[in-house]
Structure formats: structure tokens, C-alpha cells
Protein backbone atom coordinates (compact mmCIF):
# COMPACT_ATOMS: atom_id res chain seq x y z
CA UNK A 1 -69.02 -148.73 86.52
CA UNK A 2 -69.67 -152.47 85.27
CA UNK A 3 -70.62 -151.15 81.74
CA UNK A 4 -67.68 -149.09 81.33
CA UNK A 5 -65.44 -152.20 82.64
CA UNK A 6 -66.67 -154.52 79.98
CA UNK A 7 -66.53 -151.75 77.46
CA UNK A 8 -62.89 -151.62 78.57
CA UNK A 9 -62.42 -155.31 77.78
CA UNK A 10 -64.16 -155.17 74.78
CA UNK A 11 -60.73 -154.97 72.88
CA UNK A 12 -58.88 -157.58 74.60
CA UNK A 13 -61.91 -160.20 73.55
CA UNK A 14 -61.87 -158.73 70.53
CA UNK A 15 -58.04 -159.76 70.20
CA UNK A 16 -58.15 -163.19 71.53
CA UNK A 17 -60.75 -164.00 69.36
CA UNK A 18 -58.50 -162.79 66.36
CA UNK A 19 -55.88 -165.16 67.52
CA UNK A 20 -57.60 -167.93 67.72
CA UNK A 21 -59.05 -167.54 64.30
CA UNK A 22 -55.20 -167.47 63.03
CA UNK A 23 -54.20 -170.30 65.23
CA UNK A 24 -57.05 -172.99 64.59
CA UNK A 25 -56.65 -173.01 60.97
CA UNK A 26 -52.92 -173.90 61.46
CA UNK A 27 -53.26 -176.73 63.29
CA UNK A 28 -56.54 -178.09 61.05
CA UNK A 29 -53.68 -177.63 58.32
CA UNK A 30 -51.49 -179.94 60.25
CA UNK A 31 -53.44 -182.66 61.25
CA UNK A 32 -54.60 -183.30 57.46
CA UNK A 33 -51.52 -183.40 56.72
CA UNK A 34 -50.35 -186.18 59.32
CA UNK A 35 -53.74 -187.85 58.27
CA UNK A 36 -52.69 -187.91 54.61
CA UNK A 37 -49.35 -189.14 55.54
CA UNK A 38 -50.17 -191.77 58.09
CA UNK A 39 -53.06 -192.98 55.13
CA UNK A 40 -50.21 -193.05 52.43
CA UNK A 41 -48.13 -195.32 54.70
CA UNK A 42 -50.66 -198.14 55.56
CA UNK A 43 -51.33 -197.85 51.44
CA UNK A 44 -47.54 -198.52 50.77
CA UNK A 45 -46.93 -202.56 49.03
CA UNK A 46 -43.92 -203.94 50.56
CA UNK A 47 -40.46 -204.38 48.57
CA UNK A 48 -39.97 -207.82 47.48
CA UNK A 49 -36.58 -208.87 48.95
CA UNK A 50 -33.37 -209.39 46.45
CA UNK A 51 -32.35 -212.95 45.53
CA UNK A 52 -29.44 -214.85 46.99
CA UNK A 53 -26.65 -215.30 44.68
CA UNK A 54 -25.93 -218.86 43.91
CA UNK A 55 -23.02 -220.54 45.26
CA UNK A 56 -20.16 -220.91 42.84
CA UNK A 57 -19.77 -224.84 42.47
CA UNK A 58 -16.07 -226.74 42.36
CA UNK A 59 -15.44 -229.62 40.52
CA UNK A 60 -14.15 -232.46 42.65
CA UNK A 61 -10.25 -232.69 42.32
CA UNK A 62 -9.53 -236.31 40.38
CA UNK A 63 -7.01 -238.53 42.12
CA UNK A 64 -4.43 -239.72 39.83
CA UNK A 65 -4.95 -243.72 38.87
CA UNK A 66 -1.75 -244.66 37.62
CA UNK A 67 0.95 -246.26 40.39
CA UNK A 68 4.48 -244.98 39.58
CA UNK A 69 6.87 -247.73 39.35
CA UNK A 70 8.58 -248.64 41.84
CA UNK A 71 12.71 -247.16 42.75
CA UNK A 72 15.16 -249.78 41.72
CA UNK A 73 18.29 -248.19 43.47
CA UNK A 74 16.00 -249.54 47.03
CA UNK A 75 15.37 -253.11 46.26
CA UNK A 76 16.83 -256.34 44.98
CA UNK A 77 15.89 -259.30 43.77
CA UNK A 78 17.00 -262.12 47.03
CA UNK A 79 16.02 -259.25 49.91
CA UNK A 80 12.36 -258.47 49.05
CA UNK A 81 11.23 -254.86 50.32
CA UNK A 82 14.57 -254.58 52.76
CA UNK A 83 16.97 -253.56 50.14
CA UNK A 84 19.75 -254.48 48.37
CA UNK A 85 21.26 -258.27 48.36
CA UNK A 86 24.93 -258.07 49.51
CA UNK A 87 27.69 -257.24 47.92
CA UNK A 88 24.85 -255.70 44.87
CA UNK A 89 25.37 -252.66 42.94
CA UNK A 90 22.29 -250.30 41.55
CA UNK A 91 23.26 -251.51 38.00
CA UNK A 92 22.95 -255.44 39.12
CA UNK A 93 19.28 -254.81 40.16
CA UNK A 94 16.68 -257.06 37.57
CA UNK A 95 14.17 -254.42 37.02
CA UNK A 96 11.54 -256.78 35.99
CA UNK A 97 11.62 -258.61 39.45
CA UNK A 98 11.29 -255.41 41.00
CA UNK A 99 8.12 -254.72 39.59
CA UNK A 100 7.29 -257.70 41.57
CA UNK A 101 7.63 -256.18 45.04
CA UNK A 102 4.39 -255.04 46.12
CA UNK A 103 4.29 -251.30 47.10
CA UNK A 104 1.14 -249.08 48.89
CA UNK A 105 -0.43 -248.17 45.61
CA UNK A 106 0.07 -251.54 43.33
CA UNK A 107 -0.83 -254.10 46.51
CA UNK A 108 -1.66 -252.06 49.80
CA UNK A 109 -2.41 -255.33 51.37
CA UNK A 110 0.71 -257.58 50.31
CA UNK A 111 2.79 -254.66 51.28
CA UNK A 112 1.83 -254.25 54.67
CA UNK A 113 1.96 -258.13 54.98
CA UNK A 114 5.80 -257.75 54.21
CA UNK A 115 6.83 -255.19 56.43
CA UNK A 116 4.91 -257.25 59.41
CA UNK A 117 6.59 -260.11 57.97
CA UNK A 118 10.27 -258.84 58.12
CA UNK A 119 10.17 -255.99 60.40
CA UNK A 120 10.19 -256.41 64.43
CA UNK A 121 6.65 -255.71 66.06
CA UNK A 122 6.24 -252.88 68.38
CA UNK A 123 4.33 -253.04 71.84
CA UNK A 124 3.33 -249.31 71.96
CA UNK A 125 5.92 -248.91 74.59
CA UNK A 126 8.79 -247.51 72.39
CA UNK A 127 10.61 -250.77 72.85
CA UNK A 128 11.22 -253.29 69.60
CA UNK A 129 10.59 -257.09 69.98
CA UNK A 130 13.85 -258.16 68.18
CA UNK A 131 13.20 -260.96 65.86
CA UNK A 132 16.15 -262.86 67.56
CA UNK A 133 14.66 -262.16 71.42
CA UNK A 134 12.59 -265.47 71.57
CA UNK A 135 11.90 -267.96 74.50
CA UNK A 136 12.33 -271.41 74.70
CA UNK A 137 9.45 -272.18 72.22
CA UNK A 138 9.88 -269.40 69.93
CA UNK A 139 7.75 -267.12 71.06
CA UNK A 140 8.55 -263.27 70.93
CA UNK A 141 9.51 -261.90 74.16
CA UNK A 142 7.61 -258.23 75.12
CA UNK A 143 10.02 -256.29 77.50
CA UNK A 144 6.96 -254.16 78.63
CA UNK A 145 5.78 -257.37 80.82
CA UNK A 146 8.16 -260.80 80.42
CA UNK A 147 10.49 -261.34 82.92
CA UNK A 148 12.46 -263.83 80.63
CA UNK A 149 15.26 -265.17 82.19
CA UNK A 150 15.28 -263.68 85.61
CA UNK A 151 18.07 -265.96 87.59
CA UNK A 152 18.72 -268.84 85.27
CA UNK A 153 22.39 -268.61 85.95
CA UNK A 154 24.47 -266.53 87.15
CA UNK A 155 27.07 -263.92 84.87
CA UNK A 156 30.79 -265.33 84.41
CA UNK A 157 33.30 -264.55 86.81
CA UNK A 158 34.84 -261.62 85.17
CA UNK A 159 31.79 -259.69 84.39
CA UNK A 160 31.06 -260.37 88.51
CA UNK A 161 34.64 -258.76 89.33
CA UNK A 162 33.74 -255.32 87.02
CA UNK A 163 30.39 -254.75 88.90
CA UNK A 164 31.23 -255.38 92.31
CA UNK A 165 34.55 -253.67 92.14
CA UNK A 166 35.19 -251.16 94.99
CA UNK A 167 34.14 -247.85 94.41
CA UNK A 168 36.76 -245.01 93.63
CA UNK A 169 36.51 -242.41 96.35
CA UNK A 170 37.61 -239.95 93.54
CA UNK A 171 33.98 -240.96 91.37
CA UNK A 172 31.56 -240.25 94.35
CA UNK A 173 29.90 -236.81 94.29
CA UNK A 174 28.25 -235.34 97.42
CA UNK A 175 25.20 -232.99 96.95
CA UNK A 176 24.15 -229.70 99.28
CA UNK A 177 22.07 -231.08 101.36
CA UNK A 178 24.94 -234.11 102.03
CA UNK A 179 23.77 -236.62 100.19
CA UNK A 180 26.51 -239.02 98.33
CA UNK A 181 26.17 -240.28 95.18
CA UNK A 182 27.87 -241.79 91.58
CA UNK A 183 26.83 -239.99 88.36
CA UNK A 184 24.73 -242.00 86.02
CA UNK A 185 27.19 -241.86 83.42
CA UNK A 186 29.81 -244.05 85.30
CA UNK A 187 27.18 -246.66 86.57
CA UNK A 188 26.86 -246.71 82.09
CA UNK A 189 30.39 -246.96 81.54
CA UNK A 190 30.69 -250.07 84.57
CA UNK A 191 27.74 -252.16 82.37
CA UNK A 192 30.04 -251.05 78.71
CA UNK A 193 32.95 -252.54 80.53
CA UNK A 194 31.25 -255.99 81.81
CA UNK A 195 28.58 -256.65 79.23
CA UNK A 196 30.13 -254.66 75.90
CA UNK A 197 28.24 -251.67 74.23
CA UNK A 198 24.95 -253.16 72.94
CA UNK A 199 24.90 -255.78 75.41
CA UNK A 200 22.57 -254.27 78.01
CA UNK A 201 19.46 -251.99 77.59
CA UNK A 202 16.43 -250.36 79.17
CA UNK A 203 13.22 -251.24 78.59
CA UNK A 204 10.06 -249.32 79.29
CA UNK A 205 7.66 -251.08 81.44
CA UNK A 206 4.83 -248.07 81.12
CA UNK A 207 4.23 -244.72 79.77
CA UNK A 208 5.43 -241.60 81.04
CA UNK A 209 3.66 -240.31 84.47
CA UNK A 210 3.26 -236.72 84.37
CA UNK A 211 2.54 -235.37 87.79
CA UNK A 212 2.55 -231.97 89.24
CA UNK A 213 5.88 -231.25 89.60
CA UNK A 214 7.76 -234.84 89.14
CA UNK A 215 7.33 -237.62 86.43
CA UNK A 216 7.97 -240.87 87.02
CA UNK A 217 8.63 -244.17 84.56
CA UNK A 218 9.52 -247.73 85.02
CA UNK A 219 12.13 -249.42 83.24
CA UNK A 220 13.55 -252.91 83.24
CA UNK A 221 16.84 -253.66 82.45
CA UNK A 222 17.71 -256.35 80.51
CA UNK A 223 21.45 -258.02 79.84
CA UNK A 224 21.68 -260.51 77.29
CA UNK A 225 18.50 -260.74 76.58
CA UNK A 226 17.77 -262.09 80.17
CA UNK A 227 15.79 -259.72 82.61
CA UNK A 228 17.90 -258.35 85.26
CA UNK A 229 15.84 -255.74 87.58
CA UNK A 230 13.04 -253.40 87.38
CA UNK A 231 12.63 -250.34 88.93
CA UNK A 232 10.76 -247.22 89.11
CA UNK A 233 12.61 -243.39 88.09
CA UNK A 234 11.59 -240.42 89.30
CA UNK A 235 12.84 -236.51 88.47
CA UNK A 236 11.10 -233.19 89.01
CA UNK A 237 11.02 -230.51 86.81
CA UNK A 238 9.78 -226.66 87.28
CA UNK A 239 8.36 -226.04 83.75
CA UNK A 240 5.96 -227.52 80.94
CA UNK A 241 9.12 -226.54 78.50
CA UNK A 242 11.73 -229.21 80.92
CA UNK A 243 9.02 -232.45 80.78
CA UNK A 244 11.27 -233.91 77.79
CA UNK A 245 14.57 -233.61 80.10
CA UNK A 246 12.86 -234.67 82.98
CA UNK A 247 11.99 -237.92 81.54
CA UNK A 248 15.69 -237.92 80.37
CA UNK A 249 16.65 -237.63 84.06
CA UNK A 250 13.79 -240.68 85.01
CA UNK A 251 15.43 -243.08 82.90
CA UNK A 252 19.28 -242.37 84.49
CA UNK A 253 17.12 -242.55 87.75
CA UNK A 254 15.77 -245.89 87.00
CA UNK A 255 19.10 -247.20 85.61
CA UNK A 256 21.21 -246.36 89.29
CA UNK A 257 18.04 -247.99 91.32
CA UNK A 258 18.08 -250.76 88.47
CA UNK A 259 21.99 -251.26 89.47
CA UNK A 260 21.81 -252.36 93.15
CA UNK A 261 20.80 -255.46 92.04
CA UNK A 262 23.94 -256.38 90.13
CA UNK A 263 25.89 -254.52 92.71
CA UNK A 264 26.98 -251.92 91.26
CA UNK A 265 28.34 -248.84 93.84
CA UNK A 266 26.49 -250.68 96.75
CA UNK A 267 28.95 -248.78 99.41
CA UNK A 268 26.16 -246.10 98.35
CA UNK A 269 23.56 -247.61 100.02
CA UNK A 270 25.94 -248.56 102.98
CA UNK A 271 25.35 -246.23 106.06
CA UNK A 272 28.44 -246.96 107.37
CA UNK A 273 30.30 -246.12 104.28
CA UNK A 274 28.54 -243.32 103.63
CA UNK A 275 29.62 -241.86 107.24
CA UNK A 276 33.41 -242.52 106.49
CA UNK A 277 33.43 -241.07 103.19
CA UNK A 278 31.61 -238.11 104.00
CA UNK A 279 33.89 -237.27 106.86
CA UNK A 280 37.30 -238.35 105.31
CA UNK A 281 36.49 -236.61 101.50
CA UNK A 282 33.72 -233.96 102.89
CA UNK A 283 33.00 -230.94 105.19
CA UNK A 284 30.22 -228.57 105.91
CA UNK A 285 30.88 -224.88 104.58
CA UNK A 286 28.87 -221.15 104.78
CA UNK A 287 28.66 -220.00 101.29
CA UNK A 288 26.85 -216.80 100.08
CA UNK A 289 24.90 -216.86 97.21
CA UNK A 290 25.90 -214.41 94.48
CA UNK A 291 22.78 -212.91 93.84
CA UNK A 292 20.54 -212.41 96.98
CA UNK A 293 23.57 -212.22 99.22
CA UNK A 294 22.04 -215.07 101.55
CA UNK A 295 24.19 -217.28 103.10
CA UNK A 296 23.23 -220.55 104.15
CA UNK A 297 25.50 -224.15 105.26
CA UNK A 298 26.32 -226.74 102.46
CA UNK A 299 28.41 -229.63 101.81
CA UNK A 300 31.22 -230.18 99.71
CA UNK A 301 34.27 -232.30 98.98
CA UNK A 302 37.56 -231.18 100.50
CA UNK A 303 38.91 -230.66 97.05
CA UNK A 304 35.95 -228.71 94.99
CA UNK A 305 34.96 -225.51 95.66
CA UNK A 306 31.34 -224.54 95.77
CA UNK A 307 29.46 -224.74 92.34
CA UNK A 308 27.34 -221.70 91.48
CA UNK A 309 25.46 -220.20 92.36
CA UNK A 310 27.33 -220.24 95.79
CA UNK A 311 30.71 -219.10 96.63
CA UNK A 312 32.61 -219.38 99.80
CA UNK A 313 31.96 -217.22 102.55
CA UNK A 314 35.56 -215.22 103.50
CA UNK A 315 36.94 -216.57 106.82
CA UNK A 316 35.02 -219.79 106.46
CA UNK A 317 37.14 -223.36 105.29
């Protein structure tokens, strides 16, 4: 039985054997192969890399040497740099004293030594020393810090009767939440009328405060050339884009608080007025608002109606 059972498996050795003599010679085959081409690899010189282009080169751009002369029809020859002399036409101008006049390019220092010369100085604070706004000893007043003139004497008699004139219950405004007031335009018009156009001014006393939601400046006002008050505006704004008419609305601020002191619409700061006017020219009123439809108290004069966005509710007086 156990020779006839290897005899039977004779042929199945026989086979194996057979494919293993195919298969072995393949892979021999393959592994010279990789061996030839892993060899040829580590034999391989490296490429040499490319050269960099070279940078294309400019020539410097040559700044022109020669000044051009200067403009005749802009200067004279008994005004310097300002211009022309009185009563002088273009065709009256000596041309050879105008080459005279140093300009930037022909005398850069001589020309800066004239407009310091004969222009007014600035402080930084927007606000022009006048060559005529000098103290006692001839010194240039600053408006950013001098208090020149504060209460040397006191304004004439009819300048006095414009600014403390009774107010005119017909100029006073009342807010929404009540609160009386004179637009900044008329408190303008009452210093036109007493001290002329030109006569007054403000001047800055600081830069521009930018808060959160409210700048705030301080301003003097000066009449005369003579210091008057000081005092600090305030107005909020909702936006980056409103910052420029906010500081707009500081300055008419500062001007009303600036006011008091010469007495201008000082019933405004009166309680008791204020309680009069308010119930003689004013009432309380429900309005709606036209969009959201909330309604909500407010106050008014007797002879305005509502401003929008409000509007009267119906039944109400």
C-alpha cells in the first residue's frame, strides 16, 4: 500500500518540480535586472544647474540743473515775493528786478527766509498769529495759550445793550426730551451785530479729541483781539464717516458755552425762566413714529408740529 501511494504521487512531484524550474529563472531574471538598474543610478554624474540671468540695469534718471525763471505776472518790484505793488499792471513789472526775488530752486534758503519774514507764523493749532495781534511789547500773541487782554476794560455801552438784550420767545427751540435752547446760528448773528463781521473769532486751544462715540475741542473766543472766554465743546456722532461734522457741531458747542460769559441768552441757564417758557410756549404730546409704529411722549412748542420722524398721535393735542 505505501509503495503504490508514493508511486501515485510520483507525478504531482514530478510537476512541482517543473514549476519551479520555470519560476526560479524568472525571478533570477528580475533581480539582475533591478541590480543593473539600481548600479546605473548610483553611476549617474549630477546635472550642473542653469545660470541666473543677469539683472537688466537702469540708468539713474538725471535731474534737470537749470532753474526756470521766475513768473513776472506774480511779483513786483516794491512788494518782494507777495505780489504786485498797487495800483501795478503785468506790463509795469521790471523784469530784471524780478530775477532778483529768490525762488526754491535759485535760493532755497533766502526764499524760505521771506515767506517767514512776511507771512504770519502758525502754532500747529490751525489758528494764524496775525502780524498785527501783538502785546504791549511787541510780542506775537499765540491764541492756543495767551489770555491777552482778559478784563482790561469793559465793551462800550451799545455793544453791552446787543448782548444782554432779552431773549425773543419766538428764537428759543425746545428739544424731545424738554430741553430749551437758542440755535448757534443766532448766538453768531448777536456777536455780527455788536462786534461787526470779522470782529470776533474762535480760537483752538487743542486738537481734536476723538472718543468713542463723542469728540470734544476747546476753543477760546477772542473779540478785538482781547480774550473773552474759553470753553470746552462736545458732540457725538454714530459713524467714522460723521467725525468731520461732529467737530463742526463741537465748535457751535463751544461758541453757546463760550457766550454765557458775555451774556448772551442767559434766561437759558435761568431755571425759573426756563419753567415759564416751557409752560407758556410748550406742552407734552404722544406721537407715533412713522416707521416702527411706537409711540412714545415728547415736547414741543404750541405752534410746531412734531418734526420727523414723529407725527401726532390722533386724539392727542
Amino acid at each position: 500500500m505505501r509503495s503504490r501511494a508514493l508511486q501515485s504521487c510520483r507525478p504531482l512531484l514530478s510537476t512541482s518540480s517543473r514549476l519551479q524550474c520555470l519560476v526560479q529563472p524568472a525571478f533570477v531574471a528580475l533581480a539582475s535586472t533591478d541590480a543593473a538598474s539600481s548600479s546605473t543610478s548610483t553611476t549617474t554624474t549630477p546635472t550642473a544647474p542653469k545660470p541666473a540671468a543677469p539683472k537688466p540695469t537702469y540708468a539713474p534718471r538725471l535731474k534737470a540743473t537749470q532753474a526756470y525763471p521766475p513768473k513776472t505776472s506774480r511779483v513786483g518790484t516794491t512788494t518782494g515775493s507777495r505780489g504786485l505793488a498797487p495800483g501795478m499792471t503785468v506790463d509795469q513789472v521790471d523784469v530784471e528786478s524780478a530775477k532778483q526775488i529768490p525762488t526754491p530752486t535759485t535760493n532755497p534758503a533766502a526764499f524760505i527766509a521771506a515767506l517767514t519774514t512776511s507771512s504770519p507764523s502758525l502754532n500747529g493749532n490751525g489758528n494764524g498769529n496775525s502780524v498785527n495781534a501783538v502785546d504791549e511789547n511787541g510780542n506775537p500773541i499765540d491764541w492756543s495759550s495767551s489770555f491777552h487782554g482778559l478784563s482790561t476794560s469793559a465793551f462800550s455801552p451799545e455793544a453791552a445793550a446787543i448782548l444782554m438784550a432779552p431773549l425773543n420767545p419766538e428764537d428759543v427751540e425746545i428739544k424731545p426730551d424738554g430741553i430749551v435752547y437758542l440755535p448757534e446760528i443766532k448766538y453768531r448773528r448777536i456777536l455780527n451785530k455788536a462786534f461787526g463781521p470779522g470782529g470776533w473769532g474762535l480760537a483752538p486751544r487743542g486738537e481734536l479729541v476723538v472718543g468713542e462715540k463723542v469728540v470734544t475741542r476747546e476753543y477760546a473766543l477772542v473779540v478785538n483781539g482781547r480774550f473773552v472766554a474759553q470753553a470746552r465743546g462736545e458732540c457725538q456722532y454714530f459713524s467714522p464717516d460723521t467725525i468731520p461734522t461732529a467737530g463742526e457741531g463741537c465748535k457751535s458747542n463751544a461758541l453757546m458755552r463760550c457766550c454765557k460769559d458775555l451774556g448772551i441768552a442767559s434766561e437759558l441757564w435761568d431755571p425759573r425762566f426756563i419753567r415759564v417758557f416751557k409752560k407758556e410756549h410748550g406742552h407734552e404730546v404722544w406721537v407715533e413714529h412713522v416707521v416702527n409704529k411706537k409711540r412714545r411722549q415728547i415736547w414741543k412748542r404750541k405752534d410746531c408740529d412734531p418734526a420727523y420722524p414723529f407725527q401726532l398721535v390722533p386724539g392727542s393735542k
